[in-house]
C-alpha atoms as a PDB file:
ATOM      1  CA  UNK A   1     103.558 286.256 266.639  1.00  0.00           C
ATOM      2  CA  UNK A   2     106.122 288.607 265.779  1.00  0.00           C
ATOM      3  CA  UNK A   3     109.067 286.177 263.887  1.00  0.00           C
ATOM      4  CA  UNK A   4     107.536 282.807 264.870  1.00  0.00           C
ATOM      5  CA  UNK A   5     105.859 282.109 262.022  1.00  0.00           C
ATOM      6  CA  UNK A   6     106.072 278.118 262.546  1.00  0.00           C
ATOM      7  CA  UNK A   7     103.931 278.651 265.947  1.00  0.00           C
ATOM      8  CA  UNK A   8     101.477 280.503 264.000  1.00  0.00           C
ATOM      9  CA  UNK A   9     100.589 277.698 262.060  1.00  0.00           C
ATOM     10  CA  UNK A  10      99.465 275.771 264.414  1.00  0.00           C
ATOM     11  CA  UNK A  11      95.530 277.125 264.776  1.00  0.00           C
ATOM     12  CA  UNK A  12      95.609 276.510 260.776  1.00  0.00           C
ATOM     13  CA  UNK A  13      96.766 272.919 261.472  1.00  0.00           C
ATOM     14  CA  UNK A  14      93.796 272.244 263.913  1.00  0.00           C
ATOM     15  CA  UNK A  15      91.196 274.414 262.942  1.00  0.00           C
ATOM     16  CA  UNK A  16      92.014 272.419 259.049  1.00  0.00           C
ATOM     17  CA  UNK A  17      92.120 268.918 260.888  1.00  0.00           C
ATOM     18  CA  UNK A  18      88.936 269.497 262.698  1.00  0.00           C
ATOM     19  CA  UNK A  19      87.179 270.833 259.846  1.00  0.00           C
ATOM     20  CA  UNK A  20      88.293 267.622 257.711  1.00  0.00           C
ATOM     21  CA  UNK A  21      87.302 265.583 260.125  1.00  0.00           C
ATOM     22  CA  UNK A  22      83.643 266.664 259.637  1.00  0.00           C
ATOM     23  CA  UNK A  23      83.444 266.300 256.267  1.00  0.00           C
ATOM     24  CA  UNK A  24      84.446 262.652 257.286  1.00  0.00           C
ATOM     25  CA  UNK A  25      87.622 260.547 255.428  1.00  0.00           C
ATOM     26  CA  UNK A  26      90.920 261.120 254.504  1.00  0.00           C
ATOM     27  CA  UNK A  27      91.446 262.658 251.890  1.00  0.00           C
ATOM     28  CA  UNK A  28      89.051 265.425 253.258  1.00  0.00           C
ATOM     29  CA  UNK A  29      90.795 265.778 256.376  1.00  0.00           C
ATOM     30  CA  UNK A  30      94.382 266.335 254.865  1.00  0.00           C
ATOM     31  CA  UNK A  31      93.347 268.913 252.337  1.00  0.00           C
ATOM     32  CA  UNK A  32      91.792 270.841 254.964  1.00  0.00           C
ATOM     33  CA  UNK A  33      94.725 271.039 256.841  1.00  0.00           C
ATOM     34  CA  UNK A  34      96.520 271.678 253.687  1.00  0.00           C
ATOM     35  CA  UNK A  35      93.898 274.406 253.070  1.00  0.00           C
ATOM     36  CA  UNK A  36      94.655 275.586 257.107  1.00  0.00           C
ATOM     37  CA  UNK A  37      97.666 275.754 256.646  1.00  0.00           C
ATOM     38  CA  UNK A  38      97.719 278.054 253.867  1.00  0.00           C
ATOM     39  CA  UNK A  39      94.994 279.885 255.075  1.00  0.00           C
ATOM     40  CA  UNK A  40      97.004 280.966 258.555  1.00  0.00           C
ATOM     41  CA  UNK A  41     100.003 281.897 256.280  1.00  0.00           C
ATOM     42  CA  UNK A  42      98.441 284.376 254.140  1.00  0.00           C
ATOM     43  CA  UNK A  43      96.633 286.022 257.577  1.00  0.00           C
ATOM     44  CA  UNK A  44     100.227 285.633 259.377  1.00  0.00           C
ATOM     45  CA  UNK A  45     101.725 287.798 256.374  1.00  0.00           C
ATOM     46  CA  UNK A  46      98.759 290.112 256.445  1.00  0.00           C
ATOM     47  CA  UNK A  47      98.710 290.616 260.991  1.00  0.00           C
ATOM     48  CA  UNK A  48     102.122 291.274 260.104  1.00  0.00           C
ATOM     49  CA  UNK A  49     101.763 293.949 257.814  1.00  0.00           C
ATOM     50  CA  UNK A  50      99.080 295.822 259.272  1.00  0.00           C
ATOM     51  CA  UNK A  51     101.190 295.559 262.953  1.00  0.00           C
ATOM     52  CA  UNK A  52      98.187 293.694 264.553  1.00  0.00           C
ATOM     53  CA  UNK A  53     100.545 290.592 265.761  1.00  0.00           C
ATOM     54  CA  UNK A  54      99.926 290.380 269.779  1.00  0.00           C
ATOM     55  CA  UNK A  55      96.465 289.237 271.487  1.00  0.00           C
ATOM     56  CA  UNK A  56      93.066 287.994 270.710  1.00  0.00           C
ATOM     57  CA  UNK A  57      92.852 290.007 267.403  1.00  0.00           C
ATOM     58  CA  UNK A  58      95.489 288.001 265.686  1.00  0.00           C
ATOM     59  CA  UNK A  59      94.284 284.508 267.403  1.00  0.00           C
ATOM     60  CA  UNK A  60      90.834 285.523 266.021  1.00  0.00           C
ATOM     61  CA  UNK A  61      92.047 286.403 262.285  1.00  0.00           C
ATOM     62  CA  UNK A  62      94.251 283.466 261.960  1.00  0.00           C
ATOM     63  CA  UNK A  63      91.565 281.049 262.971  1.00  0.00           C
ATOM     64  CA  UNK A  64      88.990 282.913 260.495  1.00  0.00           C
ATOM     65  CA  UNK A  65      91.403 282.515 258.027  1.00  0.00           C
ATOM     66  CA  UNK A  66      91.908 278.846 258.371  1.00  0.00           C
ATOM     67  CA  UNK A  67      88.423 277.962 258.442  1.00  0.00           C
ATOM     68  CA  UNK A  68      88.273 279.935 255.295  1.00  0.00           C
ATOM     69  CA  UNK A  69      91.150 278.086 253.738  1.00  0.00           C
ATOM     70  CA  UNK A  70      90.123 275.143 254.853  1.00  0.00           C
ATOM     71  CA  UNK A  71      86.287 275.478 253.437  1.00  0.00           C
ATOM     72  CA  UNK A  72      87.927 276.982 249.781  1.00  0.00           C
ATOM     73  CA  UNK A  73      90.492 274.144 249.571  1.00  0.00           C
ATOM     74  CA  UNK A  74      88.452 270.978 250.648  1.00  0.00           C
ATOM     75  CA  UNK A  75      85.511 272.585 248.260  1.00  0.00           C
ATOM     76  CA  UNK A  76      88.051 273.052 244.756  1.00  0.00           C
ATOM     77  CA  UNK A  77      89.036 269.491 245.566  1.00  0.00           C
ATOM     78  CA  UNK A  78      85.804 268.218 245.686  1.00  0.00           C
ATOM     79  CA  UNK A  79      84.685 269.541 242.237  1.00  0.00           C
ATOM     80  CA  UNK A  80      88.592 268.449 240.665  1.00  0.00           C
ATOM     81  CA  UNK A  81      87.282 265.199 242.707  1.00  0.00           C
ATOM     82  CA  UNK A  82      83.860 264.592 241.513  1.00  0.00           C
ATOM     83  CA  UNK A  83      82.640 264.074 245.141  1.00  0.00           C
ATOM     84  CA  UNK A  84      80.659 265.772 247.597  1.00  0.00           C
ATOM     85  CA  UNK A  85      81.038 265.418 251.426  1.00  0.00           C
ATOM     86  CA  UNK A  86      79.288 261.892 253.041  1.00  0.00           C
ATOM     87  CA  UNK A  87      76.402 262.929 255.063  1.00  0.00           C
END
């Protein structure tokens, strides 16, 4: 990863998508990326800091991380929402 943080992103970006697109709709889908997204950053910054930034264990947290993001974000929307995922 080292300085490409942009590149880093991108198993927030799909691991978010993917995870929107079970819960099924729109709205869904982009704030799981959203919640990816941020996800990835915050495990970018902390790979980074702890020096762990090459191989499988930084593929591994980042993609942890997103799902995590992903779950928190769509789930804080959902109760601001009023909805629940379609089954």
């Amino acid at each position: 990863m080292g300085d490409h943080f942009w590149p880093a992103m991108y198993p927030g970006l799909i691991v978010g998508i993917l995870y929107g697109l079970s819960l099924r709709g729109v709205f869904n889908t982009v704030v799981a990326a959203l919640g990816g997204l941020v996800g990835a950053a915050i495990a970018y910054a902390g790979l980074i800091a702890v020096d762990l930034n090459d191989g499988l264990p930084s593929v591994i947290g980042l993609i942890v991380a997103a799902f995590i993001g992903a779950y928190l974000l769509t789930n804080i929307a959902q109760r601001f929402r009023g909805s629940h995922a379609k089954s």
